[in-house]
PDB file of N, CA and C in Angstrom:
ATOM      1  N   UNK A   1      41.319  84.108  65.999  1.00  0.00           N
ATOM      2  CA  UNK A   1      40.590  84.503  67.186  1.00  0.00           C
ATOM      3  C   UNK A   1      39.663  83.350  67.583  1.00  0.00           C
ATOM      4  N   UNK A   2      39.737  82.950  68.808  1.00  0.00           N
ATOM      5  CA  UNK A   2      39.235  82.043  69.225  1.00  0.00           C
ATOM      6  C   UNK A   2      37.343  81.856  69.374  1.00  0.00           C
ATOM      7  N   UNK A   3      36.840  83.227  69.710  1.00  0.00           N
ATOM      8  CA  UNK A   3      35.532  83.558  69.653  1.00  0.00           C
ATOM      9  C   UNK A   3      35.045  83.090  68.094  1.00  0.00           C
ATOM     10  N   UNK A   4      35.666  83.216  67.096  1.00  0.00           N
ATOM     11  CA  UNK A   4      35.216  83.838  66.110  1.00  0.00           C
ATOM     12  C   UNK A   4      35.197  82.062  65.529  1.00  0.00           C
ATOM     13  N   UNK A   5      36.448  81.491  65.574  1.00  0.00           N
ATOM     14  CA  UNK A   5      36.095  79.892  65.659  1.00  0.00           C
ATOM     15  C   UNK A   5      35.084  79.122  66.383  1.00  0.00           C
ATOM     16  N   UNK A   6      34.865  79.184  67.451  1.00  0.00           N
ATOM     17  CA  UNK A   6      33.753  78.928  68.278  1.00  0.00           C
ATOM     18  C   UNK A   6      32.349  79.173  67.784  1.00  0.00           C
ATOM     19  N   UNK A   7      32.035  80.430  67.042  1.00  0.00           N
ATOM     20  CA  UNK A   7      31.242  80.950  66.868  1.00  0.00           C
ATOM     21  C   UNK A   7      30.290  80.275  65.699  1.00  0.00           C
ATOM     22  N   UNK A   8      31.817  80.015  64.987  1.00  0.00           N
ATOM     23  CA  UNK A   8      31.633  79.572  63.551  1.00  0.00           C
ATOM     24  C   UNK A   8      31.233  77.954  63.306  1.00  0.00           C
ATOM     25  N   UNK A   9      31.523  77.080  64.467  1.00  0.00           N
ATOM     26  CA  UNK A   9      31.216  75.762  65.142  1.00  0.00           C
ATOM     27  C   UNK A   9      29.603  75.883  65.605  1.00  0.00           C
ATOM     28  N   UNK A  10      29.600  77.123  65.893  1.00  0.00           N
ATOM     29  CA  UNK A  10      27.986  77.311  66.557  1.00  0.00           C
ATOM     30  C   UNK A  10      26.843  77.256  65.100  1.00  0.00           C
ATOM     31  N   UNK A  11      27.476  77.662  64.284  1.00  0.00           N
ATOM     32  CA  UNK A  11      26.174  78.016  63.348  1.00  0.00           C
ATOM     33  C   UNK A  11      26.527  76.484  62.208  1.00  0.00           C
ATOM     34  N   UNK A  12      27.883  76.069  62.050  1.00  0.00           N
ATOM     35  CA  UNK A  12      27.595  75.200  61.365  1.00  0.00           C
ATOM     36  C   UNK A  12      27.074  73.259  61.828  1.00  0.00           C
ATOM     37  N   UNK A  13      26.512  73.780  63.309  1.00  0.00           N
ATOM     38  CA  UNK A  13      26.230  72.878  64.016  1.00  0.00           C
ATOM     39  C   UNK A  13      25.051  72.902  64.526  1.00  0.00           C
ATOM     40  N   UNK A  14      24.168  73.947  63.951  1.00  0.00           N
ATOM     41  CA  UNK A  14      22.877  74.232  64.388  1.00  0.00           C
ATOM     42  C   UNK A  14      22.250  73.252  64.070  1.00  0.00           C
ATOM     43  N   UNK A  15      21.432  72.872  65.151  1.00  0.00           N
ATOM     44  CA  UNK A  15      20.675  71.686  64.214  1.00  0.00           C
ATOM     45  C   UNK A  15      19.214  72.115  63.550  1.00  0.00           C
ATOM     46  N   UNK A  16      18.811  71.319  62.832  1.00  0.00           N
ATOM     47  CA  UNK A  16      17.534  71.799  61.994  1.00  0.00           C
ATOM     48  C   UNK A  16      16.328  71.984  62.980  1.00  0.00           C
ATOM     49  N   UNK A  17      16.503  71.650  64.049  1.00  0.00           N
ATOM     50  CA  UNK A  17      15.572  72.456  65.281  1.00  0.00           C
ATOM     51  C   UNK A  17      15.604  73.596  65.736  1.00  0.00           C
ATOM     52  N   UNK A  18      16.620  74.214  65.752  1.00  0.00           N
ATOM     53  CA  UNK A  18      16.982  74.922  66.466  1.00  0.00           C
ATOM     54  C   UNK A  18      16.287  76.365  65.385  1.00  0.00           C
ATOM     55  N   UNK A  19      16.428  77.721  65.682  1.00  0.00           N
ATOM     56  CA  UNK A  19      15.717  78.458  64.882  1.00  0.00           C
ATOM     57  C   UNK A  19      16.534  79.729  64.988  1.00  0.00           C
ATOM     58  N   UNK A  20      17.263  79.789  66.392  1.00  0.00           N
ATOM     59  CA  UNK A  20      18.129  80.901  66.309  1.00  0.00           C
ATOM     60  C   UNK A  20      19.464  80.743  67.217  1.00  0.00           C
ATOM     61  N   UNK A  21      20.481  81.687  67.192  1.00  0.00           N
ATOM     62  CA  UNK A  21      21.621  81.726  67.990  1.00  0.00           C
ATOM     63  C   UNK A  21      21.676  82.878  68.937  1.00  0.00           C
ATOM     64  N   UNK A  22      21.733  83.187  70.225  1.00  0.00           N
ATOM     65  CA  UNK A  22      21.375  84.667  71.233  1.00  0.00           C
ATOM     66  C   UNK A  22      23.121  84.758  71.461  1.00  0.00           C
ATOM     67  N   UNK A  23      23.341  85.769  70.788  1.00  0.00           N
ATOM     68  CA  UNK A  23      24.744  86.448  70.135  1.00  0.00           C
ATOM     69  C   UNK A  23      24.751  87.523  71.222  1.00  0.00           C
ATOM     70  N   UNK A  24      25.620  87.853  72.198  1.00  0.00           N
ATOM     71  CA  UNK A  24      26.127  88.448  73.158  1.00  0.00           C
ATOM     72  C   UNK A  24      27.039  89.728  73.082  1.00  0.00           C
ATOM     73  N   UNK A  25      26.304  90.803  72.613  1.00  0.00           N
ATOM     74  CA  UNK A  25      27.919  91.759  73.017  1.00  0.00           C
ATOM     75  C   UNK A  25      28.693  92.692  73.841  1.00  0.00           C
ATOM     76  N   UNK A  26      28.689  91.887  74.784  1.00  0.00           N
ATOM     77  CA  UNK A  26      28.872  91.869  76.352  1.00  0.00           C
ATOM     78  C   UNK A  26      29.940  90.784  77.184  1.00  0.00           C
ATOM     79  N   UNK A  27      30.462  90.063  76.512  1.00  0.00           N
ATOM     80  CA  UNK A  27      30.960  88.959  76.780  1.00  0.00           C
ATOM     81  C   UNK A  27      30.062  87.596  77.833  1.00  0.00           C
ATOM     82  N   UNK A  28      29.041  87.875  77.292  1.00  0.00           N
ATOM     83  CA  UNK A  28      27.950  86.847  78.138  1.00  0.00           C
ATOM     84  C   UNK A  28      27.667  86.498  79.274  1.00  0.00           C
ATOM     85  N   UNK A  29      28.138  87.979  79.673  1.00  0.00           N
ATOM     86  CA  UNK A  29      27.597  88.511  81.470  1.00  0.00           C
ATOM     87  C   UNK A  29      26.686  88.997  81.999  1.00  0.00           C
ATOM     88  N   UNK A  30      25.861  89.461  80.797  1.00  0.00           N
ATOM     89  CA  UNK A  30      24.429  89.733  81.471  1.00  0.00           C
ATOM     90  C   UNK A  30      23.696  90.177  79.534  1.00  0.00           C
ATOM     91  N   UNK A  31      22.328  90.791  79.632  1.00  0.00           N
ATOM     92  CA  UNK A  31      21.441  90.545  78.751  1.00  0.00           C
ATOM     93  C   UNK A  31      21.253  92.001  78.596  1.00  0.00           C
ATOM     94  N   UNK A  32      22.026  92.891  77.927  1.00  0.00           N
ATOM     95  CA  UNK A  32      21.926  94.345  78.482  1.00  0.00           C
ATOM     96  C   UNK A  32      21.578  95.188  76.889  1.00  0.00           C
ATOM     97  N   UNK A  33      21.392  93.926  75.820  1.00  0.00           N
ATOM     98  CA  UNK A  33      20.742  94.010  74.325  1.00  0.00           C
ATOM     99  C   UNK A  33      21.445  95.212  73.659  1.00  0.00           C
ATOM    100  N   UNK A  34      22.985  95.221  73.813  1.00  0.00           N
ATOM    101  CA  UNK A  34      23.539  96.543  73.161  1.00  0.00           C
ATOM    102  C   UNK A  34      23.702  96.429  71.571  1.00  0.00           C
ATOM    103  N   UNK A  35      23.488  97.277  70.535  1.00  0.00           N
ATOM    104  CA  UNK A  35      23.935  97.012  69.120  1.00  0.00           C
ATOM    105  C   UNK A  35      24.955  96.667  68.478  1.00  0.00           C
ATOM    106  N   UNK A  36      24.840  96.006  67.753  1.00  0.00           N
ATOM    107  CA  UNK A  36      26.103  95.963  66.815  1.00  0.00           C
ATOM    108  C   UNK A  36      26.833  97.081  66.697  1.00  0.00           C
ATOM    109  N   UNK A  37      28.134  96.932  65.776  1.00  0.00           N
ATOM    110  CA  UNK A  37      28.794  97.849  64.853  1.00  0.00           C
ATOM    111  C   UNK A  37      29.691  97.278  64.319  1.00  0.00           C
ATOM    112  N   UNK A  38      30.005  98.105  63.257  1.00  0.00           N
ATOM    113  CA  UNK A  38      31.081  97.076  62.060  1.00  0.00           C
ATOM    114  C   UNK A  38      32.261  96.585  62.877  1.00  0.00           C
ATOM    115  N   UNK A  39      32.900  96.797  64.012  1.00  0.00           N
ATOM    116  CA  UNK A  39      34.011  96.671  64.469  1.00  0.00           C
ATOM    117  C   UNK A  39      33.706  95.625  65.826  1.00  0.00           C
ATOM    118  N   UNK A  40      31.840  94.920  66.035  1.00  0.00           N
ATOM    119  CA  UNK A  40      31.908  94.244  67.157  1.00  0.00           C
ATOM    120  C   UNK A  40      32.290  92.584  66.826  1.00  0.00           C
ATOM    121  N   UNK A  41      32.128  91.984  67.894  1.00  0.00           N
ATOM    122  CA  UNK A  41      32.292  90.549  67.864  1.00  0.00           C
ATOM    123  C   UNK A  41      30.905  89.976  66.826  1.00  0.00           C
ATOM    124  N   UNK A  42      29.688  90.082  66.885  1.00  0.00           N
ATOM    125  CA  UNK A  42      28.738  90.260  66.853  1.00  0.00           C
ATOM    126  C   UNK A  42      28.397  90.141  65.462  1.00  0.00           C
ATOM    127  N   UNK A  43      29.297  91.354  64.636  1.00  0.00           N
ATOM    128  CA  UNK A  43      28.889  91.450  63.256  1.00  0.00           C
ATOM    129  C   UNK A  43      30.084  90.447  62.593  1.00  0.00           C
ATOM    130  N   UNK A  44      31.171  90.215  63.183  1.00  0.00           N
ATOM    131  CA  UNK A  44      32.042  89.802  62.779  1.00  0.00           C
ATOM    132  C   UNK A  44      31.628  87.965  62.703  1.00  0.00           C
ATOM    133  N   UNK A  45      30.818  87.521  63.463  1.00  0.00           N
ATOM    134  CA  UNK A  45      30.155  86.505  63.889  1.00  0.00           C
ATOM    135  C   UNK A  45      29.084  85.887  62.407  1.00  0.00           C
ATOM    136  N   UNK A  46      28.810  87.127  62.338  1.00  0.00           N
ATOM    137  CA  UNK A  46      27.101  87.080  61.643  1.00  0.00           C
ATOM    138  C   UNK A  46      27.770  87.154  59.956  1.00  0.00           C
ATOM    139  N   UNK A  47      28.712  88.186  59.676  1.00  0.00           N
ATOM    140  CA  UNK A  47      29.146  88.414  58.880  1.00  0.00           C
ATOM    141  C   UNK A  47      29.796  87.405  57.815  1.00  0.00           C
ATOM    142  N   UNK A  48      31.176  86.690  58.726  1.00  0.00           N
ATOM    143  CA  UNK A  48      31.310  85.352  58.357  1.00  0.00           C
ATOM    144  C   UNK A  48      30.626  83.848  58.318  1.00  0.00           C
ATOM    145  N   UNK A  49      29.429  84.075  58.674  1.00  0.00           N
ATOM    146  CA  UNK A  49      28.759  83.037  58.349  1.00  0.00           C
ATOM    147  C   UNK A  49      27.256  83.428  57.861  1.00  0.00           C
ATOM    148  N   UNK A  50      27.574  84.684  57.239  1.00  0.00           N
ATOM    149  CA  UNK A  50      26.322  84.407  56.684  1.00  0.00           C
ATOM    150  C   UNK A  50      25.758  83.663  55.771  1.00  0.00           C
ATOM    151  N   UNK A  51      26.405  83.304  55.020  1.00  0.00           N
ATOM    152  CA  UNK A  51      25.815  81.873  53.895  1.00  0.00           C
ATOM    153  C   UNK A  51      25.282  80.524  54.967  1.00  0.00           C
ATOM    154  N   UNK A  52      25.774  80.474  55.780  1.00  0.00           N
ATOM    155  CA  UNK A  52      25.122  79.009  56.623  1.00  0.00           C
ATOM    156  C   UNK A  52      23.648  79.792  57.493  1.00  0.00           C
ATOM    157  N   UNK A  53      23.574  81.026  57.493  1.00  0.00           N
ATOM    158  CA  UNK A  53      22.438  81.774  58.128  1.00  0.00           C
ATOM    159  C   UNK A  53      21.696  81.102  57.704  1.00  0.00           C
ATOM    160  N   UNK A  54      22.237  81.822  56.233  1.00  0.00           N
ATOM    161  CA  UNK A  54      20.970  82.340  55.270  1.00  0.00           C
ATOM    162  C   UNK A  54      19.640  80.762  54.644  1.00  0.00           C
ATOM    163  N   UNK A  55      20.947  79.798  54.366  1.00  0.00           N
ATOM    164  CA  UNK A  55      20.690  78.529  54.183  1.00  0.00           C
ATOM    165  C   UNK A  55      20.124  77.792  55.169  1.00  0.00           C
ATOM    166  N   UNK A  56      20.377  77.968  56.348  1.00  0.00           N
ATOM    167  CA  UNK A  56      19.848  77.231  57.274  1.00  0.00           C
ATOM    168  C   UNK A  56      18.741  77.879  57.923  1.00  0.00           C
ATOM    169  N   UNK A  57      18.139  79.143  57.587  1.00  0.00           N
ATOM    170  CA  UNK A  57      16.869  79.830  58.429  1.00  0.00           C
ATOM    171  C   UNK A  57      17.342  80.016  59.385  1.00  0.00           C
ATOM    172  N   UNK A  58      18.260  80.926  60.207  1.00  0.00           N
ATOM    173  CA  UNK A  58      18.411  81.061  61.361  1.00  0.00           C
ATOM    174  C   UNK A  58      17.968  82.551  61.756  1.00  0.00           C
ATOM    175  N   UNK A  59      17.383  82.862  62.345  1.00  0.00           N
ATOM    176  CA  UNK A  59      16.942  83.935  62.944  1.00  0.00           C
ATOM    177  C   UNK A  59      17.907  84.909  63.427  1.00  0.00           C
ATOM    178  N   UNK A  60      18.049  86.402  63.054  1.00  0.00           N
ATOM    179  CA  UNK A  60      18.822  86.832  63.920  1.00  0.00           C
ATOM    180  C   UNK A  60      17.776  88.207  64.207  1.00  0.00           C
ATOM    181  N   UNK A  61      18.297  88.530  65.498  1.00  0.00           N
ATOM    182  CA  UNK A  61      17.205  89.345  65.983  1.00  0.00           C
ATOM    183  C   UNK A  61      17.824  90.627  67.130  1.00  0.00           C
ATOM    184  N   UNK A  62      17.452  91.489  66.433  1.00  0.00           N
ATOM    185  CA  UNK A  62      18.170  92.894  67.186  1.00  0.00           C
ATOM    186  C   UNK A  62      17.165  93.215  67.869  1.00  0.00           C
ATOM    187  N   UNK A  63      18.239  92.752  69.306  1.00  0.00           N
ATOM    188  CA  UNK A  63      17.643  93.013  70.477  1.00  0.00           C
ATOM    189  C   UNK A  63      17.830  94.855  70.855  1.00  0.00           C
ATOM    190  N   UNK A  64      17.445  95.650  71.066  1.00  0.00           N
ATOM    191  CA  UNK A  64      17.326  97.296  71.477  1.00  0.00           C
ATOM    192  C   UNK A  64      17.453  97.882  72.665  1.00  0.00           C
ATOM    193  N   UNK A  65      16.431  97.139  73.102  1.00  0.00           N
ATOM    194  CA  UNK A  65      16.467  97.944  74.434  1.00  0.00           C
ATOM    195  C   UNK A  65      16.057  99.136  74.381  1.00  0.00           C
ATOM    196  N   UNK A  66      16.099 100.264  75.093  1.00  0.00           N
ATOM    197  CA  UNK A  66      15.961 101.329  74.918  1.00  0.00           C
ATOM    198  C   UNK A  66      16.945 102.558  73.934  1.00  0.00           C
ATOM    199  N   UNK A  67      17.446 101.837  72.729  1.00  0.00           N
ATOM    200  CA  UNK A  67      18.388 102.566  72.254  1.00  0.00           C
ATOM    201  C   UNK A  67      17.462 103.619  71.363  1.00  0.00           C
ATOM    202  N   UNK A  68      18.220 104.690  70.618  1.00  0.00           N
ATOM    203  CA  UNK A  68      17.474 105.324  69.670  1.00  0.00           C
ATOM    204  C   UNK A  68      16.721 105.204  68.612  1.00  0.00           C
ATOM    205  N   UNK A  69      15.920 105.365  67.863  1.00  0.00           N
ATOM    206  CA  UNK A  69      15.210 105.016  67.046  1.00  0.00           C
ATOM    207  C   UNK A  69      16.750 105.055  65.781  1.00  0.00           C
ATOM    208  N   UNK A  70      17.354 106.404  65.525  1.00  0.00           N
ATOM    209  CA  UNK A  70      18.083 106.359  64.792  1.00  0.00           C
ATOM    210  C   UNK A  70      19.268 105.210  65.018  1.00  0.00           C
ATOM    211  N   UNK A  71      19.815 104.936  65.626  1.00  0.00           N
ATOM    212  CA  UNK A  71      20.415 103.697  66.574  1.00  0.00           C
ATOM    213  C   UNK A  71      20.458 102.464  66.078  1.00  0.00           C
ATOM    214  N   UNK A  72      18.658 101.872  66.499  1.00  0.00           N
ATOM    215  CA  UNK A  72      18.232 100.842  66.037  1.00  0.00           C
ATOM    216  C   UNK A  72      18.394 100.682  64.651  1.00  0.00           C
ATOM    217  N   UNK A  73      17.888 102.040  63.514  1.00  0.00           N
ATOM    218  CA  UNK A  73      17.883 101.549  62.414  1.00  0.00           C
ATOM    219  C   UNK A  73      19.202 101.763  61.500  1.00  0.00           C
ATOM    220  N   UNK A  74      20.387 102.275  62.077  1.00  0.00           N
ATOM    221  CA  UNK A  74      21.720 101.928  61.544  1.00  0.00           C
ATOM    222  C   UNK A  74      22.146 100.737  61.834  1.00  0.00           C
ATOM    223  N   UNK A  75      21.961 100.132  62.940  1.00  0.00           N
ATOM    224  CA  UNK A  75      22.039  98.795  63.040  1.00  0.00           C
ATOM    225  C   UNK A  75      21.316  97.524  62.678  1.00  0.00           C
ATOM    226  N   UNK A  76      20.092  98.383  62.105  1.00  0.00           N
ATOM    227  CA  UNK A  76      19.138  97.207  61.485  1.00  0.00           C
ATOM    228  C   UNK A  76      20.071  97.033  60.097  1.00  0.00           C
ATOM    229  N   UNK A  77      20.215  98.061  59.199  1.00  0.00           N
ATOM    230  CA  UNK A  77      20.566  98.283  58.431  1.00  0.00           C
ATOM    231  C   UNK A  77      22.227  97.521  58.279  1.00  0.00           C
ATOM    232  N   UNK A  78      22.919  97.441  58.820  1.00  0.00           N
ATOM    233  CA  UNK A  78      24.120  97.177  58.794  1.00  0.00           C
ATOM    234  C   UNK A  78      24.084  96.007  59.083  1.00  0.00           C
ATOM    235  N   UNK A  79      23.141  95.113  59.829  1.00  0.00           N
ATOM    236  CA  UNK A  79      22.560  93.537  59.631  1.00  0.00           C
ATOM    237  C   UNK A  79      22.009  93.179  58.119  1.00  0.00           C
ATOM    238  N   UNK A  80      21.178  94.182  57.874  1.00  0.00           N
ATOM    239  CA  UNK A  80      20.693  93.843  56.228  1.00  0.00           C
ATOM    240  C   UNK A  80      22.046  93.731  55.288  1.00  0.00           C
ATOM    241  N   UNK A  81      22.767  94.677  55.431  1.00  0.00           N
ATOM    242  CA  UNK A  81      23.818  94.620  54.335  1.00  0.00           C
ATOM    243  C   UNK A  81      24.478  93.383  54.261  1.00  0.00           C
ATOM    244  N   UNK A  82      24.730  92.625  55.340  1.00  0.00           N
ATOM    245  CA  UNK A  82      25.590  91.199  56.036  1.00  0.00           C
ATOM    246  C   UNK A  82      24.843  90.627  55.399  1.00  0.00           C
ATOM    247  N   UNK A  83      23.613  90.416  55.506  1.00  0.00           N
ATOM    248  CA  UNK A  83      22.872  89.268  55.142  1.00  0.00           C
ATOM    249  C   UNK A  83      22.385  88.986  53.724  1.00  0.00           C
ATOM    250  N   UNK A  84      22.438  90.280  53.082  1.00  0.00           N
ATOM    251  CA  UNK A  84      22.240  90.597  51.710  1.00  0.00           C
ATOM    252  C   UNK A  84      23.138  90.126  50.576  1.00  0.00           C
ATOM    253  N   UNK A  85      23.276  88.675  50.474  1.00  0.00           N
ATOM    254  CA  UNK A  85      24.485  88.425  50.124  1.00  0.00           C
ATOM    255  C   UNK A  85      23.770  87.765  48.258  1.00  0.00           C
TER     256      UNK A  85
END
């Protein structure tokens, strides 16, 4: 999958300035901060590279919006597990 290569170019090319990556799951048409889930582009993104995250300090940051409290924190949660390596 071509996203998922791209993606993977993105984080192992971060440079030591940089502090975070603004991960889209929307196809990068507008800023509409929807959640993850095990089956998005998103986690699949974060998932496979989490060792270069984790090593390199990169910020990842769940954007909400107005979603549910319960919402937010299945998806906080399902970021922790990724990253919990």
């Amino acid at each position: 999958m071509e996203h998922l290569r791209n993606g993977k170019k993105l984080f192992l090319s971060t440079s030591s300035v940089r502090t975070g990556n603004h991960l889209s799951e929307n196809e990068g048409l507008c800023d509409d901060h929807n959640l993850i889930h095990s089956d998005s582009l998103q986690y699949k993104l974060i998932k496979e590279n989490a060792e270069s995250i984790l090593q390199r300090g990169i910020n990842v940051t769940l954007e909400a919006g107005d979603q549910s409290f319960e919402d937010i924190r299945e998806c906080y949660f399902l970021i922790e597990e990724i990253l919990s390596l």
